[in-house]
Protein backbone atom coordinates (compact mmCIF):
# COMPACT_ATOMS: atom_id res chain seq x y z
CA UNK A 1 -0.46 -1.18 15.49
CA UNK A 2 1.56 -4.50 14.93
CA UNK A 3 5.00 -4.73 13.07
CA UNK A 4 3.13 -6.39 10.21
CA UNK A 5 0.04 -3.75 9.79
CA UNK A 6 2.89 -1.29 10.08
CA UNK A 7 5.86 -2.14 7.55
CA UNK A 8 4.37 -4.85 5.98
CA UNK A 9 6.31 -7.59 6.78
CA UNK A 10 7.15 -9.59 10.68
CA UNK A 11 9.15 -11.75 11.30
CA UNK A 12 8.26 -14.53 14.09
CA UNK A 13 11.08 -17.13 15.80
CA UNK A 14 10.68 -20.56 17.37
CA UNK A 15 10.03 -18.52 20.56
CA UNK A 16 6.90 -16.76 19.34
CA UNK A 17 5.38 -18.51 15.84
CA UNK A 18 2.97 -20.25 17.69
CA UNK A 19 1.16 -16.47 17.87
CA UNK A 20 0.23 -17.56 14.14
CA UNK A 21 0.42 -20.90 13.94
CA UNK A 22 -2.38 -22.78 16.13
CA UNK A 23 -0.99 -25.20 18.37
CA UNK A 24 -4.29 -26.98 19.11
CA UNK A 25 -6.85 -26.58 16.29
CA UNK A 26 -6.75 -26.38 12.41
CA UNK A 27 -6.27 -22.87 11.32
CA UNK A 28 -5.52 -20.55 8.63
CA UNK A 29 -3.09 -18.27 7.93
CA UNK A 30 -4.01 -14.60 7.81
CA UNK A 31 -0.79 -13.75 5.43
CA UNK A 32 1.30 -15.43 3.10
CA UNK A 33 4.43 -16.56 5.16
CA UNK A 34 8.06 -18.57 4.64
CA UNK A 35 8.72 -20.55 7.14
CA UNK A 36 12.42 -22.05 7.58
CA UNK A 37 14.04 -24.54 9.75
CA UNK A 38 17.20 -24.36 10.82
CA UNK A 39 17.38 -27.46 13.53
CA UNK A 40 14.61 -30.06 14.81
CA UNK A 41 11.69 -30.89 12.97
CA UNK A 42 7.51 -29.95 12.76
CA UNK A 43 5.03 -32.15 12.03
CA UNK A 44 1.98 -30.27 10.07
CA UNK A 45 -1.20 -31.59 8.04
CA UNK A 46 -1.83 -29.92 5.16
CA UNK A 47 -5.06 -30.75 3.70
CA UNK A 48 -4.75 -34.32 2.81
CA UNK A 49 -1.17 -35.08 3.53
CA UNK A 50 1.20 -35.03 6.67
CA UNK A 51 4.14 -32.37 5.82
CA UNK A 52 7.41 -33.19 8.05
CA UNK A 53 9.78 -29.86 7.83
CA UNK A 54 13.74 -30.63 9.17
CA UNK A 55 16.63 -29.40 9.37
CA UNK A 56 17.45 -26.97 6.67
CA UNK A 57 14.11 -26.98 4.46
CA UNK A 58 11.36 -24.28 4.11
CA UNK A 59 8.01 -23.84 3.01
CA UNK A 60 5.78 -21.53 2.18
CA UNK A 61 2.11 -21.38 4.38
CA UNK A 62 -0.98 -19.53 1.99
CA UNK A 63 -4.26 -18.06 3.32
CA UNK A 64 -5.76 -20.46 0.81
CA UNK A 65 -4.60 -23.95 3.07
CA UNK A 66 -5.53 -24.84 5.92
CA UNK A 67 -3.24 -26.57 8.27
CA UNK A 68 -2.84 -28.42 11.51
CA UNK A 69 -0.11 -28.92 13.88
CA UNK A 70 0.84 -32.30 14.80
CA UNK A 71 3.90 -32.10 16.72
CA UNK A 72 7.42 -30.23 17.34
CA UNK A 73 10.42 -31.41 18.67
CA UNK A 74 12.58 -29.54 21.66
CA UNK A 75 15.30 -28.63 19.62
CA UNK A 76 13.41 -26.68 17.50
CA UNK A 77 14.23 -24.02 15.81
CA UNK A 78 13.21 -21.48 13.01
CA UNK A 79 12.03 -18.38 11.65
CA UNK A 80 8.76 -17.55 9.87
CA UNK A 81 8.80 -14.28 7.67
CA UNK A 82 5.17 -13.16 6.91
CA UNK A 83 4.03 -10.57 4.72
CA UNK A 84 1.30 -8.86 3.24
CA UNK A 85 0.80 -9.61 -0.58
CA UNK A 86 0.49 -5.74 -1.25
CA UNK A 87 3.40 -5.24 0.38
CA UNK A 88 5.47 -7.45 -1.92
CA UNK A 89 3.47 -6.20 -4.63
CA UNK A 90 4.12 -2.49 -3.84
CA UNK A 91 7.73 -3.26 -4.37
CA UNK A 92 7.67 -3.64 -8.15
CA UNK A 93 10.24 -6.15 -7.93
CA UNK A 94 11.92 -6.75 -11.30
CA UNK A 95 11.89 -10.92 -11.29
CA UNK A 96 8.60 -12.51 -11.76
CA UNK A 97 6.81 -12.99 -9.11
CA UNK A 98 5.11 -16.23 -9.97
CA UNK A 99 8.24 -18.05 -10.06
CA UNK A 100 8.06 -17.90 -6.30
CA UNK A 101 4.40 -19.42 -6.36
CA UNK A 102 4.51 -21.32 -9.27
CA UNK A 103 7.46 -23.99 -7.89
CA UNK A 104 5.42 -23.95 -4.36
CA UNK A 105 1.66 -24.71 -5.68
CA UNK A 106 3.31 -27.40 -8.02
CA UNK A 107 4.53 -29.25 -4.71
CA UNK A 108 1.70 -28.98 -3.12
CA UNK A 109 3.26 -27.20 -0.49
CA UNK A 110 6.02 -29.97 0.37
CA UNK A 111 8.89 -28.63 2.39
CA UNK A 112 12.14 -27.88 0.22
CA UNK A 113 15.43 -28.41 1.01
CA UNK A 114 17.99 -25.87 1.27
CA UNK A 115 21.99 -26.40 0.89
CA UNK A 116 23.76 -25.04 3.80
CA UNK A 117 25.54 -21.97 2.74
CA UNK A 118 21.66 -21.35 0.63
CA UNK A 119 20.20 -21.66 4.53
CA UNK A 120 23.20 -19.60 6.07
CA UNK A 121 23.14 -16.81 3.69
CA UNK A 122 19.16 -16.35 4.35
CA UNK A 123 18.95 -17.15 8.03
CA UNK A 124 21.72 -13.88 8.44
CA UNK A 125 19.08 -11.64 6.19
CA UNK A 126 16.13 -12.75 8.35
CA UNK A 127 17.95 -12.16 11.33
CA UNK A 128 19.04 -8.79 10.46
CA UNK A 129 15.93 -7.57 9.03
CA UNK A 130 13.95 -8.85 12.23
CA UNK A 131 17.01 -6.92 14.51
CA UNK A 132 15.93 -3.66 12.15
CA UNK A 133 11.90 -4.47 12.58
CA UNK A 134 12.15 -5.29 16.29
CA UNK A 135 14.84 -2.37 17.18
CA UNK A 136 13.62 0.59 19.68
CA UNK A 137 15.56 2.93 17.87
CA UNK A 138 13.94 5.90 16.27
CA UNK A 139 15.25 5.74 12.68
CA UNK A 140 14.37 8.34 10.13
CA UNK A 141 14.50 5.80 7.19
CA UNK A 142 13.49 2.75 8.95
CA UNK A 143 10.48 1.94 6.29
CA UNK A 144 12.64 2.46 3.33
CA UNK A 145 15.09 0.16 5.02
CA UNK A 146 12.47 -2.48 6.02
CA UNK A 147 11.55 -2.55 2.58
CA UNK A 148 15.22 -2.72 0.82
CA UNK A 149 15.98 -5.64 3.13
CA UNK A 150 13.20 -7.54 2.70
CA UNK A 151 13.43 -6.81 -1.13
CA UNK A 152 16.97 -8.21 -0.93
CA UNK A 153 15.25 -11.28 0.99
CA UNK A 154 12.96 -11.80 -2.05
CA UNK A 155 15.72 -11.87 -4.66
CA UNK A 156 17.69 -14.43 -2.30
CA UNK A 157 14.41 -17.12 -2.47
CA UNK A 158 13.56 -15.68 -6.14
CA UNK A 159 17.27 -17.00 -7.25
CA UNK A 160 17.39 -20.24 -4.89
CA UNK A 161 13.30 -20.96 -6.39
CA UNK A 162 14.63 -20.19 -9.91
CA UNK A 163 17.30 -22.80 -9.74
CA UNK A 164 14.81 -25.69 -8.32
CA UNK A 165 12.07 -24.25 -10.87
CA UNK A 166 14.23 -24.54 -14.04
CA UNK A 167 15.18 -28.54 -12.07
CA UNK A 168 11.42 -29.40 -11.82
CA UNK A 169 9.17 -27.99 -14.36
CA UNK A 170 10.62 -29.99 -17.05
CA UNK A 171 10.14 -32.87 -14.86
CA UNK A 172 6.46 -32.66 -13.67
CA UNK A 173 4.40 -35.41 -15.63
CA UNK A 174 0.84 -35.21 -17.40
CA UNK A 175 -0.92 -37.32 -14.25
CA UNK A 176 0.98 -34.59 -11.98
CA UNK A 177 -0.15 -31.70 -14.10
CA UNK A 178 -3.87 -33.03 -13.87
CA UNK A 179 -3.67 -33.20 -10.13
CA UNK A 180 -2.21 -29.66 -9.46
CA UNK A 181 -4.59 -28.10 -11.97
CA UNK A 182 -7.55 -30.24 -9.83
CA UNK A 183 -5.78 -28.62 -6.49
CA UNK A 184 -5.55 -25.48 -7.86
CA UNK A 185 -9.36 -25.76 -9.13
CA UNK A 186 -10.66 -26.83 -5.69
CA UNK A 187 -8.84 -24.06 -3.67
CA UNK A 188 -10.81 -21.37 -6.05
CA UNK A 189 -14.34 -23.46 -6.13
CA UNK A 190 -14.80 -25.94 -3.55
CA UNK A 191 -17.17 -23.89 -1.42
CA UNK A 192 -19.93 -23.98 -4.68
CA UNK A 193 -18.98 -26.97 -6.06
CA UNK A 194 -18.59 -30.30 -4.57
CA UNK A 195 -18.91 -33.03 -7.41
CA UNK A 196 -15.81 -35.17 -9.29
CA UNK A 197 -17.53 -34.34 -12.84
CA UNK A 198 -17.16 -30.43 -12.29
CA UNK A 199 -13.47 -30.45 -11.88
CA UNK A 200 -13.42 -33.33 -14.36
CA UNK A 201 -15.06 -30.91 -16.95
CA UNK A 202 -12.67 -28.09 -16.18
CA UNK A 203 -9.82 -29.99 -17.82
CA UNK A 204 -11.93 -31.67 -20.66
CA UNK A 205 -11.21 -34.86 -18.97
CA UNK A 206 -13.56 -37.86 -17.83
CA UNK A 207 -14.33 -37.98 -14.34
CA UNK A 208 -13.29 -41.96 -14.43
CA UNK A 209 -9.92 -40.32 -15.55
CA UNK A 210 -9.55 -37.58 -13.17
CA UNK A 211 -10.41 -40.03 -10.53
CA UNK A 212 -7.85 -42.61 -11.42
CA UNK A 213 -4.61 -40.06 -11.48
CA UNK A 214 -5.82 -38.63 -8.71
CA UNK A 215 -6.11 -41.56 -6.86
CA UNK A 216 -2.74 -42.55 -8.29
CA UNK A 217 -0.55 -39.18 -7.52
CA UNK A 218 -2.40 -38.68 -3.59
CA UNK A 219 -3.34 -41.90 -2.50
CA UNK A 220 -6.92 -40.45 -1.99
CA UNK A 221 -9.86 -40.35 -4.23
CA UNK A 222 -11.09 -37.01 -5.95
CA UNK A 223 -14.35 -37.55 -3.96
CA UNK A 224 -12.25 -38.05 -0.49
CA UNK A 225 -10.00 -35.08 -1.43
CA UNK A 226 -13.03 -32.79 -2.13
CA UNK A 227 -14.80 -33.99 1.17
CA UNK A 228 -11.67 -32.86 2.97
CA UNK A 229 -11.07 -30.00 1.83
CA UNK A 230 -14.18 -28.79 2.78
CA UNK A 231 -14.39 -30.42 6.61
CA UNK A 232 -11.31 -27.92 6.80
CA UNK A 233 -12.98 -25.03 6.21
CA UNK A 234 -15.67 -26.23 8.64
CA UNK A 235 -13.46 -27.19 11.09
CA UNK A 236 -11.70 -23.53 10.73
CA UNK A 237 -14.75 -21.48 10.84
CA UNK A 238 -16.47 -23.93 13.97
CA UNK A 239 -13.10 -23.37 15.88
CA UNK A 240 -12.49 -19.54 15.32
CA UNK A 241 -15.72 -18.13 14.84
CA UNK A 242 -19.06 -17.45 16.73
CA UNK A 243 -21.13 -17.92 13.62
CA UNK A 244 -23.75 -19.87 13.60
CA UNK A 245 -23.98 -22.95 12.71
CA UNK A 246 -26.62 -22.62 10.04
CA UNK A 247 -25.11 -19.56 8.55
CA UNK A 248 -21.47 -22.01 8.27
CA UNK A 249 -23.61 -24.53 6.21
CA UNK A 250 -24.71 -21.26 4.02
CA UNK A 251 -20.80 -20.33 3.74
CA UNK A 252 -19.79 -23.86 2.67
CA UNK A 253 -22.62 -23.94 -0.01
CA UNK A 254 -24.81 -26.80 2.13
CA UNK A 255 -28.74 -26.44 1.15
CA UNK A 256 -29.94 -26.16 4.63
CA UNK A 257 -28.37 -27.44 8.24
CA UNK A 258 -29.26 -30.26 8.65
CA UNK A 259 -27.44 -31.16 5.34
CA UNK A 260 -24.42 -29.46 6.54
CA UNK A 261 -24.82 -31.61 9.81
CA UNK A 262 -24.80 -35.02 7.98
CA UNK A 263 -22.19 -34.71 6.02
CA UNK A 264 -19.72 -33.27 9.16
CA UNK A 265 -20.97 -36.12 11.15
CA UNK A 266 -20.48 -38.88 8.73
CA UNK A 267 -16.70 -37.25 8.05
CA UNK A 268 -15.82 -36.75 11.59
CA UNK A 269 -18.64 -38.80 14.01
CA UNK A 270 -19.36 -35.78 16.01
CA UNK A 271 -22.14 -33.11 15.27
CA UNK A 272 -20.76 -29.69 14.40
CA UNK A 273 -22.19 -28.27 18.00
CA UNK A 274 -20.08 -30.92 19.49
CA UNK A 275 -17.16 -29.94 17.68
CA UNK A 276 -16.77 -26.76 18.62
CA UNK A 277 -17.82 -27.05 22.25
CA UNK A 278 -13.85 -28.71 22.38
CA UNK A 279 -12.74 -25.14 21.98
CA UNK A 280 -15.07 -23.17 23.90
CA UNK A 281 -13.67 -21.93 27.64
């Protein structure tokens, strides 16, 4: 049984995160996860943006994105503290919860800096509660423990996230507020629905509307956002399962294959077959 199915929580370094995060393919997580940096710098994508995490920043990774490595420098270091939502959850915890989401999902997942002594103080609780997690010792308490250290971890980011919450909810605009909402939309319903006008209609807005914030805020087009957001998931399930290819065009909501086969070629120039032959030994 692993450290995480066992107390809930693991916590991975610079020597041994690539165990979770892909090195070579787009992937999703399995758990929620923090991940900090304390020197050098990753390069991620993260949908439809490039995400560049340095010295002293964090993020948090959700089994709802999928992301893709694009590089890491030598001097890299960091530590990435995954967890099981109903572990956190079994905590009862007496701050809200959704503070610790809410700040994230606004951002759409950009990294977030840390002051030094925020990135000191935390890097010491990681450290110790990995030393407890990782230690041979027989220890009659050792899950109680586990669980009042990382509980003490969770007020730490709850307090630090508090602070940049109160900073930058006041400060996120109407076009910004339309964009998250058509993120947040798309993560629950892009694998039934693939038009502009649904999302459009979700927010009582017109889909010439939607389209020009969106456009505006990203860079990218509803349409183009949509599209990618669904090669992802394609991309995931071609690379890391032995599915079929006609029951991944059921999964992503396609009519039939050869549907599912147009669309991933006109996105990506190669048929799906040929995509995932890249990963096969």
């Amino acid at each position: 049984m692993s450290v995480l199915e066992k107390f809930g929580v693991e916590i991975f370094t610079q020597k041994n995160i690539f165990e979770r995060i892909s090195a070579d393919k787009p992937f999703r997580p399995d758990n929620p996860a923090f991940i900090f940096i304390k020197t050098g710098t990753i390069k991620l994508k993260q949908h439809f943006r490039d995400l560049e995490l340095s010295e002293n920043m964090f993020m948090v990774t959700d089994p709802q994105t999928i992301y893709e490595m694009v590089s890491v420098s030598d001097d890299f270091q960091s530590r990435m503290v995954s967890y099981k939502r109903e572990f956190i959850s079994a905590l009862s915890l007496k701050f809200n919860r959704l503070i610790t989401y809410r700040y994230f999902r606004q951002q759409m997942n950009i990294g977030v800096p840390f002051h030094q002594d925020e990135m000191d103080v935390v890097w010491k609780s990681v450290n110790f509660l990995k030393y407890i997690l990782d230690s041979p010792t027989e220890m009659t308490y050792k899950k109680e423990i586990v669980e009042h250290l990382f509980s003490v971890f969770c007020y730490q980011m709850a307090g630090i996230i508090s602070n940049e919450d109160n900073n930058s909810m006041s400060q996120m605009s109407r076009q910004e507020e339309i964009v998250f909402n058509f993120l947040t939309d798309l993560a629950e319903h892009h694998l039934t629905e693939r038009t502009v006008e649904f999302y459009a209609e979700r927010q009582s807005i017109t889909t010439r509307h939607l389209s020009s914030v969106v456009k505006t805020i990203t860079g990218k087009s509803a349409s183009q956002i949509i599209a990618v957001i669904v090669m992802n998931e394609a991309k995931v399930l071609l690379n890391s399962s032995k599915k079929p290819v006609s029951e991944i065009s059921s999964i992503l909501g396609f009519s039939d294959q050869y549907s599912f086969s147009h669309f991933f070629k006109k996105h990506l120039e190669v048929s799906p077959s040929q995509y995932r032959n890249q990963f096969e030994s």
